[in-house]
Protein backbone atom coordinates (compact mmCIF):
# COMPACT_ATOMS: atom_id res chain seq x y z
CA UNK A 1 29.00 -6.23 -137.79
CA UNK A 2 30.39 -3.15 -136.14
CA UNK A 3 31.68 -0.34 -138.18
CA UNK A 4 34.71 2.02 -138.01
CA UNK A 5 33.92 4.45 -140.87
CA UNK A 6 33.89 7.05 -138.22
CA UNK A 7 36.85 5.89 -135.86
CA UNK A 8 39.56 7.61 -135.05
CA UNK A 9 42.74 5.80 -135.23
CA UNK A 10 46.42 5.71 -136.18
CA UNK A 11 48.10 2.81 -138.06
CA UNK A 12 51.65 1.82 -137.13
CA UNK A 13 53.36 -0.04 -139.71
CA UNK A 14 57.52 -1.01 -139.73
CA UNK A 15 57.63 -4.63 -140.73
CA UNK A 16 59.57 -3.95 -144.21
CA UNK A 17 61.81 -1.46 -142.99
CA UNK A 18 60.08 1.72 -144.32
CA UNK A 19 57.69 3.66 -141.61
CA UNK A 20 54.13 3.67 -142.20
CA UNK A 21 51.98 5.86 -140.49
CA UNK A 22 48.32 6.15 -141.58
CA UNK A 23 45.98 8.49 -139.18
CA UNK A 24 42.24 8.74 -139.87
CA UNK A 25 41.15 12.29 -137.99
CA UNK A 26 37.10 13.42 -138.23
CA UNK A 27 37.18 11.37 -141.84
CA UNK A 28 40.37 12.97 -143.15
CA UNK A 29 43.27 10.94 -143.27
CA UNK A 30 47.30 11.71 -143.28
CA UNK A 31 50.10 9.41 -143.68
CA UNK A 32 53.81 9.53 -143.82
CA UNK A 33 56.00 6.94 -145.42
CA UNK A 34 59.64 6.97 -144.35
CA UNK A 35 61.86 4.66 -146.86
CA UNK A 36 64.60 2.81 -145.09
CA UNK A 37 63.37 4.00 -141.72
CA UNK A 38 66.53 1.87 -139.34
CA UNK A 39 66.56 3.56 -136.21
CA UNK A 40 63.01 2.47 -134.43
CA UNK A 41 64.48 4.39 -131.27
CA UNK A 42 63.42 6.98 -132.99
CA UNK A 43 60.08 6.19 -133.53
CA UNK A 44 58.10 8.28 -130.95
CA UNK A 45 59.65 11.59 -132.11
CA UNK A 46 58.62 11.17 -135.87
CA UNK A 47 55.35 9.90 -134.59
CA UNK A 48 54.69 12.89 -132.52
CA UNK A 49 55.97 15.09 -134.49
CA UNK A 50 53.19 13.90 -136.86
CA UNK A 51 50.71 14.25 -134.70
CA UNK A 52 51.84 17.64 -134.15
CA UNK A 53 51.58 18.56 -137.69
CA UNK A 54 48.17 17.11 -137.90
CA UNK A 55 46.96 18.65 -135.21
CA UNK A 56 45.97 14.77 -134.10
CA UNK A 57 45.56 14.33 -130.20
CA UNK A 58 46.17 11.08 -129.11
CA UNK A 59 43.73 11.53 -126.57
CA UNK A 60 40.92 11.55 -129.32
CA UNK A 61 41.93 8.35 -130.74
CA UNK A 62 40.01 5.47 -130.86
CA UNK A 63 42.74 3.33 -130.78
CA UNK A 64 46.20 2.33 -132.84
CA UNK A 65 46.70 -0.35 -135.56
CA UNK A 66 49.72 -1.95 -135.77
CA UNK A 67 51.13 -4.06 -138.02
CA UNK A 68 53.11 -7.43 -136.48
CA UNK A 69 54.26 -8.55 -139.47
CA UNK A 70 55.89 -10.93 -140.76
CA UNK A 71 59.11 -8.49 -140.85
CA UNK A 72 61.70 -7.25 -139.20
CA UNK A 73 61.67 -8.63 -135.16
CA UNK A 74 63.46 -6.28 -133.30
CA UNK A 75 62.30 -2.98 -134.63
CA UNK A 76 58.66 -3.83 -134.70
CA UNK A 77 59.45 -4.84 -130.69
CA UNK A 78 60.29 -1.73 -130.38
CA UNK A 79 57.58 -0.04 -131.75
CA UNK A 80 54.97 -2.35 -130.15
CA UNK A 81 56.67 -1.34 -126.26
CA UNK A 82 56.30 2.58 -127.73
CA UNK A 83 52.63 1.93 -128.35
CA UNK A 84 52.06 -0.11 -125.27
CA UNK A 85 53.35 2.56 -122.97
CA UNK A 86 51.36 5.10 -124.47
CA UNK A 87 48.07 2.83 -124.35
CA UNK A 88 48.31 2.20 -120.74
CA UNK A 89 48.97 6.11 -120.34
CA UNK A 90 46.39 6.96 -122.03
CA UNK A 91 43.93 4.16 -122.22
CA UNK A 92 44.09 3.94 -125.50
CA UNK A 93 43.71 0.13 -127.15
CA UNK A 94 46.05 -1.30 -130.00
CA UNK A 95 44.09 -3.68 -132.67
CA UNK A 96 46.86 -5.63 -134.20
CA UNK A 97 46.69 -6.86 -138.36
CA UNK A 98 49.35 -8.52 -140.61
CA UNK A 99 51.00 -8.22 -144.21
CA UNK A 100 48.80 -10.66 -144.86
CA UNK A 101 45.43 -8.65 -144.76
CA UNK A 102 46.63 -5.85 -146.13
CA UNK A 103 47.60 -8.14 -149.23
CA UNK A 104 44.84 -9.85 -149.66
CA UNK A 105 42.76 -6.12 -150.22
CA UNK A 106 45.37 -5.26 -152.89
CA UNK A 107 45.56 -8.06 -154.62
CA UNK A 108 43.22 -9.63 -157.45
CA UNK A 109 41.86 -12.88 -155.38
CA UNK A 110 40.33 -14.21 -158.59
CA UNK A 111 43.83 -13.94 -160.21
CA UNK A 112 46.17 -14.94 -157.60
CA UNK A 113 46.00 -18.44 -154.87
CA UNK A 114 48.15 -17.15 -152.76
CA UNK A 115 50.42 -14.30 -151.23
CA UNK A 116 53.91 -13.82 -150.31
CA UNK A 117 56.19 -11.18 -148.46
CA UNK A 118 59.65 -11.27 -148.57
CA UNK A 119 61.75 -10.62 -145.20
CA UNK A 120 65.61 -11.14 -145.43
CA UNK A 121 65.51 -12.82 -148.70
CA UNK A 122 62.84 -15.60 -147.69
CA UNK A 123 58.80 -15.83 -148.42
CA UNK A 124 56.56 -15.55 -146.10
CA UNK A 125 53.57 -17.56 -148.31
CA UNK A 126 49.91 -17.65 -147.14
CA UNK A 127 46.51 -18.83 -149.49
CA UNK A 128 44.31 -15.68 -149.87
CA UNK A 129 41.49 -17.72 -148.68
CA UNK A 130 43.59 -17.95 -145.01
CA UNK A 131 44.12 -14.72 -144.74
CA UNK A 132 41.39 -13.57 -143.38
CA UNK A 133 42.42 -15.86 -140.12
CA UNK A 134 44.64 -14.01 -138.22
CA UNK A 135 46.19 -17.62 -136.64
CA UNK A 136 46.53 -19.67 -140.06
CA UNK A 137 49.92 -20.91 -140.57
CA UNK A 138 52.00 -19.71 -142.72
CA UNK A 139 54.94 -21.63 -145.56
CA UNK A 140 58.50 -20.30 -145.61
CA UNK A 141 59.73 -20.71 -148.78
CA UNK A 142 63.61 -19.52 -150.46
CA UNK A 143 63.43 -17.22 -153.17
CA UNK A 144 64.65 -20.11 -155.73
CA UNK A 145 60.60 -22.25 -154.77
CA UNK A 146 58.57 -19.16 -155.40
CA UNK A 147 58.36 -19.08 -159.13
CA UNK A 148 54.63 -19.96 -158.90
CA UNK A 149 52.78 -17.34 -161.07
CA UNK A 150 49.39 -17.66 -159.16
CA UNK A 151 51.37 -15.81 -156.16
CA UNK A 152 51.13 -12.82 -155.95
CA UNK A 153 54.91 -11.41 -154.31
CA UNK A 154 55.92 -8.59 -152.26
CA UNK A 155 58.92 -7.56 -151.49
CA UNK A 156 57.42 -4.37 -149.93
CA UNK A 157 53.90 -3.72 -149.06
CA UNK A 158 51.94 -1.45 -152.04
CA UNK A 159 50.45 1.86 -150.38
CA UNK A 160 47.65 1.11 -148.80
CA UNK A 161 44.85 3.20 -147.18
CA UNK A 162 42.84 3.37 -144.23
CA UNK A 163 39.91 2.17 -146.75
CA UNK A 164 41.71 -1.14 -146.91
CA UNK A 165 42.41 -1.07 -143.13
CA UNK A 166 39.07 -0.16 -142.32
CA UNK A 167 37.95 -3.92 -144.56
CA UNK A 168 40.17 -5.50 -141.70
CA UNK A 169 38.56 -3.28 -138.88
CA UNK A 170 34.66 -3.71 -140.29
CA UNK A 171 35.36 -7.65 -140.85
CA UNK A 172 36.86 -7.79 -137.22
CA UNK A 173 40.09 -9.65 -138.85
CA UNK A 174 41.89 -8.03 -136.02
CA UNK A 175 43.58 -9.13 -132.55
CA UNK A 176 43.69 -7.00 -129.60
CA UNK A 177 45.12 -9.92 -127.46
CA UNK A 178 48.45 -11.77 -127.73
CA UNK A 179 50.30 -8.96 -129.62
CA UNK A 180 53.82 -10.13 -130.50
CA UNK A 181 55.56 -9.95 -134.13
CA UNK A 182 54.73 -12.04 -136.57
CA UNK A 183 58.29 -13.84 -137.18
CA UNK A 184 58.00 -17.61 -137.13
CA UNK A 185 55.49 -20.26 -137.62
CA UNK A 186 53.56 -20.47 -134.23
């Protein structure tokens, strides 16, 4: 098992409509969280403004996370032709995770069967023990079927850490192939 204690990175996430950015520098991280975050057009100027206040080169990167969801399609589009364009200019790779990961490392797996994220008023419902594979299918349920107390629900994603994205790096749980959004069933 490889390990990325000592990587470099930044994590992109916009699936719930709030901006995450997580960036792990020389074993110091920063992050920025902006709530309600609309305009993905946007999204390079607040990201290097960031690294400008960090003092982060992207040259020195390792590589980016991003999250592809499940959440909002066209915004996370956008972000993932941002981060492309800036990979190819600067060689840089993108390692893509889900909602899905980053739940199961939040939530109490003894407690809970299975979890669900809510995007436009449905659930997005996977069993903890799937989702660790990146490819397992996924239920879509209405709000009215997800009563169940052994899921555990999100309507946005707790903070998280580069300590719980570093589970998904160190596990290799992530894809650095095929990288579209997560928005239906494939």
């Amino acid at each position: 098992m490889k390990t990325f204690i000592d990587a470099n990175f930044c994590s992109v996430d916009f699936t719930l409509g709030s901006l995450v950015l997580i960036a792990k520098k020389d074993n110091s991280e920063f992050s920025i969280i902006k709530e309600k975050f609309k305009n993905s057009e946007n999204f390079i100027n607040i990201l290097l403004d960031f690294f400008n206040q960090h003092n982060i080169k992207i040259e020195n990167l390792d590589f980016f996370m991003l999250n592809l969801g499940p959440g909002g399609f066209v915004g996370l589009r956008n972000i993932l032709s941002s981060l492309k364009s800036i990979s190819l200019v600067k060689k840089i790779k993108i390692l893509a995770f889900n909602n899905f990961q980053i739940l199961k490392t939040l939530v109490d797996t003894k407690k809970y069967v299975s979890v669900a994220v809510e995007v436009n008023n449905k659930f997005y419902v996977k069993k903890i023990t799937d989702c660790d594979d990146y490819y397992s299918k996924f239920v879509l349920q209405s709000h009215s079927d997800i009563d169940n107390a052994r899921i555990a629900k999100f309507s946005e994603l707790p903070k998280y850490t580069s300590k719980n994205l570093l589970y998904i790096l160190d596990n290799e749980l992530f894809i650095d192939t095929k990288l579209f959004p997560i928005y239906e069933n494939k």
